[in-house]
Protein backbone atom coordinates (compact mmCIF):
# COMPACT_ATOMS: atom_id res chain seq x y z
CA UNK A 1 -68.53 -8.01 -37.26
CA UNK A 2 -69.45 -4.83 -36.05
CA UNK A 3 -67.72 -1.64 -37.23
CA UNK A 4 -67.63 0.03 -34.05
CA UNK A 5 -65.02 1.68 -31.66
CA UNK A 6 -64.04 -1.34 -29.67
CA UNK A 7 -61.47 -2.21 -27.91
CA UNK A 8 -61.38 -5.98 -27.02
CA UNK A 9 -59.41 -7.35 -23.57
CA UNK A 10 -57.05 -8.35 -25.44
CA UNK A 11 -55.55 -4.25 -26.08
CA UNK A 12 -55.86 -5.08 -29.82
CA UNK A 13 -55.97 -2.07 -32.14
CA UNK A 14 -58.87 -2.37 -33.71
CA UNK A 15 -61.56 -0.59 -36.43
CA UNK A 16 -61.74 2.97 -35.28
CA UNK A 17 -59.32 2.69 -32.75
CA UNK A 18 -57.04 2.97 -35.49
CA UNK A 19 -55.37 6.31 -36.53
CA UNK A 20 -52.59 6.11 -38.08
CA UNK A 21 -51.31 8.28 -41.37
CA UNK A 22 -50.85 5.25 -43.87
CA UNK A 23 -50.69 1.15 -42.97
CA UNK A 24 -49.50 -1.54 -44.84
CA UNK A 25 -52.81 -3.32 -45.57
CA UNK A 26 -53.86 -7.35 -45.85
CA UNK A 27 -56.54 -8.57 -46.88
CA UNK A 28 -58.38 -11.58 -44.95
CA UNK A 29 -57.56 -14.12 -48.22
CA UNK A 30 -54.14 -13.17 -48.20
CA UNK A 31 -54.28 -10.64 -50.45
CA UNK A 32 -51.78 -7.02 -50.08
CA UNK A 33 -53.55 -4.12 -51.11
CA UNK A 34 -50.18 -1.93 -50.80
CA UNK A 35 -49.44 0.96 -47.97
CA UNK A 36 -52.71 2.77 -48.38
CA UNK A 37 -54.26 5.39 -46.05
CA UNK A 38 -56.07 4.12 -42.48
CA UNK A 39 -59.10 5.69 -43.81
CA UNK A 40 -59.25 3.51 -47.34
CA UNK A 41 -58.07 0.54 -45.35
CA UNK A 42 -61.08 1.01 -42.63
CA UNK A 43 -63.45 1.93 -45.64
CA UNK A 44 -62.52 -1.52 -47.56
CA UNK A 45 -62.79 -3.18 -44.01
CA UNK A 46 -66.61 -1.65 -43.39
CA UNK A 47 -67.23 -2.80 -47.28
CA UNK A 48 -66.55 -6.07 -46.85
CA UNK A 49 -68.46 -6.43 -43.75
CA UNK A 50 -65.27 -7.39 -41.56
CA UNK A 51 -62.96 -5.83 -38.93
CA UNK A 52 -60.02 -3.53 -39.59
CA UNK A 53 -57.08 -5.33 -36.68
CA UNK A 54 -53.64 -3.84 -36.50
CA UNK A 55 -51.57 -6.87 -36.27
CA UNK A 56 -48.04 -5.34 -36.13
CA UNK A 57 -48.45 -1.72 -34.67
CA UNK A 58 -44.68 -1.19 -34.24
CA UNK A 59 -43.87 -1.71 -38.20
CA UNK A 60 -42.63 0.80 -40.34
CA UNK A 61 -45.82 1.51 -41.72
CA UNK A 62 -47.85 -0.36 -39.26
CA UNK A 63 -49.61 -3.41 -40.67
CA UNK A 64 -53.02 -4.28 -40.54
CA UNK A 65 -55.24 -7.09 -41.65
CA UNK A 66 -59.17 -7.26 -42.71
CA UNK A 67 -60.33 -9.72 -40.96
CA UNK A 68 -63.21 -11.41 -38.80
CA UNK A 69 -62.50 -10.95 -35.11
CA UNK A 70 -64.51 -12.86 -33.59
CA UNK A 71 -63.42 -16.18 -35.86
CA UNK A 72 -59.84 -15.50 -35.46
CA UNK A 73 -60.19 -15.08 -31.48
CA UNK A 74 -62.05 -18.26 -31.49
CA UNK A 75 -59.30 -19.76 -33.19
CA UNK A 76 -56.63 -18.94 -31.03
CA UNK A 77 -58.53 -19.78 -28.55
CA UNK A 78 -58.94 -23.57 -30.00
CA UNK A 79 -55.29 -23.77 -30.53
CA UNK A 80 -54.75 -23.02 -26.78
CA UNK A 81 -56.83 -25.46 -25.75
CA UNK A 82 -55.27 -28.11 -27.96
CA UNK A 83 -52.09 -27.02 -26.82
CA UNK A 84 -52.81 -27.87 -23.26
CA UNK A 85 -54.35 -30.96 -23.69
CA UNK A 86 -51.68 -32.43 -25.21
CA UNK A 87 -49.30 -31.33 -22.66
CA UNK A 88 -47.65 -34.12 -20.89
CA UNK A 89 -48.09 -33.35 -16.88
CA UNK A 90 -44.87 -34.74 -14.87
CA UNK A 91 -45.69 -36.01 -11.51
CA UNK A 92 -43.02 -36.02 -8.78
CA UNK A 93 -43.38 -38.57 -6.09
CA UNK A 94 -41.18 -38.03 -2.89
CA UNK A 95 -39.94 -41.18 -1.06
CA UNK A 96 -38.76 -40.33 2.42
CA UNK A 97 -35.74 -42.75 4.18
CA UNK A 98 -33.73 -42.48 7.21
CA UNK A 99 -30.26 -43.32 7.81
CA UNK A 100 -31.14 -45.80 10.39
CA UNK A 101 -33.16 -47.66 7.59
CA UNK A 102 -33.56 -51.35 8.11
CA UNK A 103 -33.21 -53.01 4.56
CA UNK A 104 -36.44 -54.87 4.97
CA UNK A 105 -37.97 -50.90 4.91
CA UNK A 106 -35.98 -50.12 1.81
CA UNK A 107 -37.47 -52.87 0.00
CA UNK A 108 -40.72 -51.91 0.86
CA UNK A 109 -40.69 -48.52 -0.25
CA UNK A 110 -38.36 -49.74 -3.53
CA UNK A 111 -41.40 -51.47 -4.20
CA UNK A 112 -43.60 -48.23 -4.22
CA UNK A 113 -40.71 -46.15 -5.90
CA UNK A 114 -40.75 -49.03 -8.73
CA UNK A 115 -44.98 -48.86 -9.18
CA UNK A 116 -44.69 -44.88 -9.39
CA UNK A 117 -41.68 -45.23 -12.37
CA UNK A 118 -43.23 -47.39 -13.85
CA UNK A 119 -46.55 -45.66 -13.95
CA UNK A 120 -43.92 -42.96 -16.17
CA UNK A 121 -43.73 -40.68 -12.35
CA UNK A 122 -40.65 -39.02 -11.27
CA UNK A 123 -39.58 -40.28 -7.72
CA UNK A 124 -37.44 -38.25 -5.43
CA UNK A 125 -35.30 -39.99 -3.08
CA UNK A 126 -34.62 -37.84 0.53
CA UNK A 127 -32.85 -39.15 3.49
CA UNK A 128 -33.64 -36.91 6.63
CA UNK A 129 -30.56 -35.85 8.83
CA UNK A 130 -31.77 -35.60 12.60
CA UNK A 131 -29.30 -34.39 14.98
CA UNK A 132 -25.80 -35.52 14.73
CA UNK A 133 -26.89 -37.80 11.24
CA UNK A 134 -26.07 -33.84 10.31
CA UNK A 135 -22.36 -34.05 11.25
CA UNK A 136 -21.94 -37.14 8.71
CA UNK A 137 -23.95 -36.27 5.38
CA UNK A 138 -22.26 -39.23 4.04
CA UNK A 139 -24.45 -41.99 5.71
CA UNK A 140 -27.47 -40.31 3.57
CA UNK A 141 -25.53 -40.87 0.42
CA UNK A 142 -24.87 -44.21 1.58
CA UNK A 143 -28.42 -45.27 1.85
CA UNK A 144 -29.17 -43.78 -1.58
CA UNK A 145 -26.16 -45.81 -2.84
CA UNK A 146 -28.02 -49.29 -1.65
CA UNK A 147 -31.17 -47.96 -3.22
CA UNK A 148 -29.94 -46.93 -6.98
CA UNK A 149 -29.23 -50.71 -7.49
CA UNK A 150 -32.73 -51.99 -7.34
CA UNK A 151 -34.12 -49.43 -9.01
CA UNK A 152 -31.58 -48.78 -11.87
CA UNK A 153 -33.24 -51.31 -14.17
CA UNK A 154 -36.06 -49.35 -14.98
CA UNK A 155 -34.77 -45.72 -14.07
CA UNK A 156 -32.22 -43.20 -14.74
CA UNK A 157 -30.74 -40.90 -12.28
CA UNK A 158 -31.57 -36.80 -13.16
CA UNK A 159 -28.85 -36.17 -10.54
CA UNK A 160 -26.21 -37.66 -8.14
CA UNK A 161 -26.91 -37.81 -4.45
CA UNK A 162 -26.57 -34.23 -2.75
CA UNK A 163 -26.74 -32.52 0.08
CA UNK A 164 -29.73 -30.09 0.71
CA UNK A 165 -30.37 -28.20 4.23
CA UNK A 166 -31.14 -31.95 6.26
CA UNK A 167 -32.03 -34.01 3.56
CA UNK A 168 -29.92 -35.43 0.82
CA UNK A 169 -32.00 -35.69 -1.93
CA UNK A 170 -31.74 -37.73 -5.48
CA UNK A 171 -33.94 -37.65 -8.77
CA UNK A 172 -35.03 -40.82 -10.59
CA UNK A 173 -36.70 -40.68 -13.89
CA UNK A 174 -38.09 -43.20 -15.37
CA UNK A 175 -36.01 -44.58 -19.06
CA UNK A 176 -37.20 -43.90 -22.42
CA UNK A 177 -37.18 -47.81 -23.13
CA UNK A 178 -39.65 -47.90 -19.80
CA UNK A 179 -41.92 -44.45 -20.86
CA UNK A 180 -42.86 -46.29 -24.15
């Protein structure tokens, strides 16, 4: 609560920093004490022990707000952190096939793609190409076609078999009936 020249990280105007002819000045309860001069608004600031902060430089007058700092970085800070930790972090889990798959190897790694959905994970689906496999893309979407059935119980598909460089790749998401 210092009334010094300061300029924080953050390039807040702040206390002396400002200088400008007249501001539209807040008080830190909510009251408006009209468009007054930056002097009288940094003198009632210093008065009440608190920091003069220019919240919206660019007005017409520029607006400022007697406030404490430090509290009000704090508790921006606390909001960020809440923010993040209730983020919801989506996981995507890549399931590699062939197109020579035998269909004892496809229910294996069914299997794995079904623990990962269920577990609320994203599963991608890709089907390397090797050498002339590249001449026939089709055969990739073929093997993604037997693998949609066993899965579509508990999935949804985020988009159709395609074709990308040598793989063909799908998206599976898990339901909203299976996320709850």
């Amino acid at each position: 609560m210092s009334f010094k020249n300061s300029k924080k990280q953050d390039d807040v105007l702040m206390n002396d920093d400002i200088n400008f002819k007249e501001v539209r000045c807040n008080g830190d309860q909510g009251e408006s004490f009209g468009i007054i001069s930056s002097q009288e608004a940094k003198n009632l600031a210093q008065e009440a022990g608190l920091d003069l902060v220019c919240i919206a430089p660019n007005a017409k007058p520029p607006v400022v707000k007697i406030m404490d700092y430090g509290k009000f970085r704090y508790q921006q800070e606390k909001k960020k952190k809440d923010a993040r930790k209730n983020q919801k972090i989506i996981v995507t889990k890549e399931i590699k096939l062939s197109v020579k798959i035998a269909q004892n190897d496809i229910d294996y790694k069914v299997k794995h793609a079904r623990e990962f959905i269920e577990k609320g994970n994203h599963v991608k689906f890709r089907v390397f190409l090797r050498g002339r496999e590249m001449s026939n893309p089709s055969a990739g979407v073929d093997v993604l076609n037997r693998v949609w059935p066993m899965i579509e119980d508990i999935a949804v598909k985020e988009n159709e078999p395609k074709f990308e460089g040598r793989y063909v790749n799908m998206l599976v998401v898990p339901s909203k009936k299976e996320r709850k």
